[in-house]
C-alpha atoms as a PDB file:
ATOM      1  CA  UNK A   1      35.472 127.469  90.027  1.00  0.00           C
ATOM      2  CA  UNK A   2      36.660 124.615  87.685  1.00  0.00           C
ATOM      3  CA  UNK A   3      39.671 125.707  85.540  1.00  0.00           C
ATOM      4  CA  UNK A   4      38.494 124.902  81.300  1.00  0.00           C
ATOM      5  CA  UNK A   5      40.727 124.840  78.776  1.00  0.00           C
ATOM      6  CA  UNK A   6      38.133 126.414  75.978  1.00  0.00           C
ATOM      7  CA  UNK A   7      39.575 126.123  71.944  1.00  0.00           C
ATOM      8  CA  UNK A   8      37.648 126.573  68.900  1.00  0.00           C
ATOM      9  CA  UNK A   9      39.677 124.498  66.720  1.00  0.00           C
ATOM     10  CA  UNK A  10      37.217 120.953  65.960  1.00  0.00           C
ATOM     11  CA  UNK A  11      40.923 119.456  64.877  1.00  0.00           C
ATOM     12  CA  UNK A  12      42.573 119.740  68.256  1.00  0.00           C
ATOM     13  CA  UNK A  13      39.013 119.237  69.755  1.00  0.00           C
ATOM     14  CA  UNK A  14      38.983 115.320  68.203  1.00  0.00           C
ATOM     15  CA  UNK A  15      42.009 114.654  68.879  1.00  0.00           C
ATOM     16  CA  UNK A  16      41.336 115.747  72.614  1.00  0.00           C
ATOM     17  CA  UNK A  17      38.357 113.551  72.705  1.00  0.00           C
ATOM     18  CA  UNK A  18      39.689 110.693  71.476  1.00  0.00           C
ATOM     19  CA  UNK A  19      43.170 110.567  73.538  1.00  0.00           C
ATOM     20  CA  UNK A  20      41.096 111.827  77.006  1.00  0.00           C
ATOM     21  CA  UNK A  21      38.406 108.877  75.432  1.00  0.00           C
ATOM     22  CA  UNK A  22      35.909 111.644  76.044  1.00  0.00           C
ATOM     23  CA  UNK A  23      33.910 114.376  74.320  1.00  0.00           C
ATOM     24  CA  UNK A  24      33.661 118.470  75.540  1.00  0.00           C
ATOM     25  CA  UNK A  25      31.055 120.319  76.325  1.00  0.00           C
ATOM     26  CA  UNK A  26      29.995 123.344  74.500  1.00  0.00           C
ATOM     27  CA  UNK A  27      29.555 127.221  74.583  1.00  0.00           C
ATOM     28  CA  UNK A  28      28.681 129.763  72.349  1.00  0.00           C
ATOM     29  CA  UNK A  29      30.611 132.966  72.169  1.00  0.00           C
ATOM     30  CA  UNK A  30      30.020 135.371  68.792  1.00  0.00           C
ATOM     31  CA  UNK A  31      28.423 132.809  67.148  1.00  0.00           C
ATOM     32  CA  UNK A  32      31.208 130.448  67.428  1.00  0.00           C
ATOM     33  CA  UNK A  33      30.946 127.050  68.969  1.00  0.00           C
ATOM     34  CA  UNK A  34      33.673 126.828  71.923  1.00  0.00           C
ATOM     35  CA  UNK A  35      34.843 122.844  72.718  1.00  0.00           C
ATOM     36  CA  UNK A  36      35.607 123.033  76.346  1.00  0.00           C
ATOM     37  CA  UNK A  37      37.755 120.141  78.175  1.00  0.00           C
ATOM     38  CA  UNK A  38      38.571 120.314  81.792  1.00  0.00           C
ATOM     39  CA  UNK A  39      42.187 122.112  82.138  1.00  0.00           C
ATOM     40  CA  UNK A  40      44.051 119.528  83.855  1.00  0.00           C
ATOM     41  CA  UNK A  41      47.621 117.597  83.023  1.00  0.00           C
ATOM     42  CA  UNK A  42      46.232 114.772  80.699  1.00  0.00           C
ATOM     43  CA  UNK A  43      44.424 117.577  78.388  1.00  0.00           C
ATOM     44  CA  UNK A  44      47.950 119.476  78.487  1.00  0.00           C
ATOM     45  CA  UNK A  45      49.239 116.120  77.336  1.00  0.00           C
ATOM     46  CA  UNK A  46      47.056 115.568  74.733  1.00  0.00           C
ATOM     47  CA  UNK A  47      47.640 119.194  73.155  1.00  0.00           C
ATOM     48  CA  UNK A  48      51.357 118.266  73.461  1.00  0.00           C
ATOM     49  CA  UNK A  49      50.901 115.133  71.572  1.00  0.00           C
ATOM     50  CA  UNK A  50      48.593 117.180  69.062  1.00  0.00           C
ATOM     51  CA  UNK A  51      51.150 119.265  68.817  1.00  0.00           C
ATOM     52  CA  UNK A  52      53.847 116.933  68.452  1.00  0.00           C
ATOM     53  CA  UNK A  53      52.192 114.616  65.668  1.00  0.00           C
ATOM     54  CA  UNK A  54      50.505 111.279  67.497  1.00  0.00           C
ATOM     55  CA  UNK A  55      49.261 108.912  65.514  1.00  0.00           C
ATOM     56  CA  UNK A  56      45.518 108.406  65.820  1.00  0.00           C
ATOM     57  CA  UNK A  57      43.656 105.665  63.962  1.00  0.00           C
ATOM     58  CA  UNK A  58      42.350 107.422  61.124  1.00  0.00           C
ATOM     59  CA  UNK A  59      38.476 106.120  60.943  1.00  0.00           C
ATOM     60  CA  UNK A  60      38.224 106.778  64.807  1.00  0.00           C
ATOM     61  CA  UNK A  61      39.584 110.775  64.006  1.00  0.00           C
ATOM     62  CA  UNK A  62      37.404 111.214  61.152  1.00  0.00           C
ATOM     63  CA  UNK A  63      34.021 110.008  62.991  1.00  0.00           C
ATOM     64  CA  UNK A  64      34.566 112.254  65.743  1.00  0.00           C
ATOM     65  CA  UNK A  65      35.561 115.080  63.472  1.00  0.00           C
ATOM     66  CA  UNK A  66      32.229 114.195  61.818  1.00  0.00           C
ATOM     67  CA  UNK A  67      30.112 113.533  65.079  1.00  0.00           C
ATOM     68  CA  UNK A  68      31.597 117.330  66.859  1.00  0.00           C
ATOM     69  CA  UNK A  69      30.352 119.097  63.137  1.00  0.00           C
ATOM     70  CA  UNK A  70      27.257 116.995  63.044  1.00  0.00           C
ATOM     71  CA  UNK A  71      26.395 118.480  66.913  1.00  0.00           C
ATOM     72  CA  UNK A  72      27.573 121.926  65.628  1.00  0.00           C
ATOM     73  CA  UNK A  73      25.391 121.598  62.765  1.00  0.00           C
ATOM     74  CA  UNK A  74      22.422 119.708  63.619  1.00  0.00           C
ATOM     75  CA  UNK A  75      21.761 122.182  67.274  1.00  0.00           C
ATOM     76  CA  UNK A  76      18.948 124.258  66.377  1.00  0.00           C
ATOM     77  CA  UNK A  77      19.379 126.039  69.695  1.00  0.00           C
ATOM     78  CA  UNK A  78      22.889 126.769  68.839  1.00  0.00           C
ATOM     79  CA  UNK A  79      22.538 131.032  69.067  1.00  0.00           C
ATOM     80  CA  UNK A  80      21.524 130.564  72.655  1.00  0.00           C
ATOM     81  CA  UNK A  81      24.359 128.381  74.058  1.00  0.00           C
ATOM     82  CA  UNK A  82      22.222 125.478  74.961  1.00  0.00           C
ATOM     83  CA  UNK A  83      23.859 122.497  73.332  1.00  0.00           C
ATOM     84  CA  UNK A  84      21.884 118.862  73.156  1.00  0.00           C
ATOM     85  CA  UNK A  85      24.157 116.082  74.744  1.00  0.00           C
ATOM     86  CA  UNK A  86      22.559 113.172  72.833  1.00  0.00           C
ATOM     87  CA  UNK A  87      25.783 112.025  70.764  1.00  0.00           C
ATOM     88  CA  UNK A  88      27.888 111.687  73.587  1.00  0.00           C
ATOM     89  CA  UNK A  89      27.968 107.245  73.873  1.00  0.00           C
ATOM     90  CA  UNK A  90      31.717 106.618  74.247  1.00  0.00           C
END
């Protein structure tokens, strides 16, 4: 079994995806969409650099803050779990 590191937070989430220069996959728990990254040393890092204030380009953070919502929003099927990967062209 593959360890995750699971957070619902769409701010640490972006930043995630756009150090790691890729985007999670989903779950739903309690009707709350769960961002799930592998739970490996350079997702660590990027929390710690979250964490520690990194600069990110500023149009890049705010189009994948709008691009995670948009797949939040936009999955009809989102009260089953089953997320649609169609955004997902890094």
């Amino acid at each position: 079994m593959k360890k995750e590191f699971v957070t619902c937070d769409i701010w640490l989430a972006s930043t995630i995806s756009i150090l790691l220069k890729t985007y999670p996959s989903f779950r739903v728990e309690n009707n709350k969409p769960l961002f799930i990254f592998p739970a490996n040393d350079d997702t660590y890092r990027a929390i710690a650099e979250f964490n520690g204030g990194t600069v990110i380009n500023v149009y890049e953070y705010s189009r994948v803050v709008m691009r995670l919502k948009a797949v939040v929003a936009e999955n009809t099927s989102m009260r089953t779990g089953k997320f649609r990967q169609k955004y997902w062209n890094i």
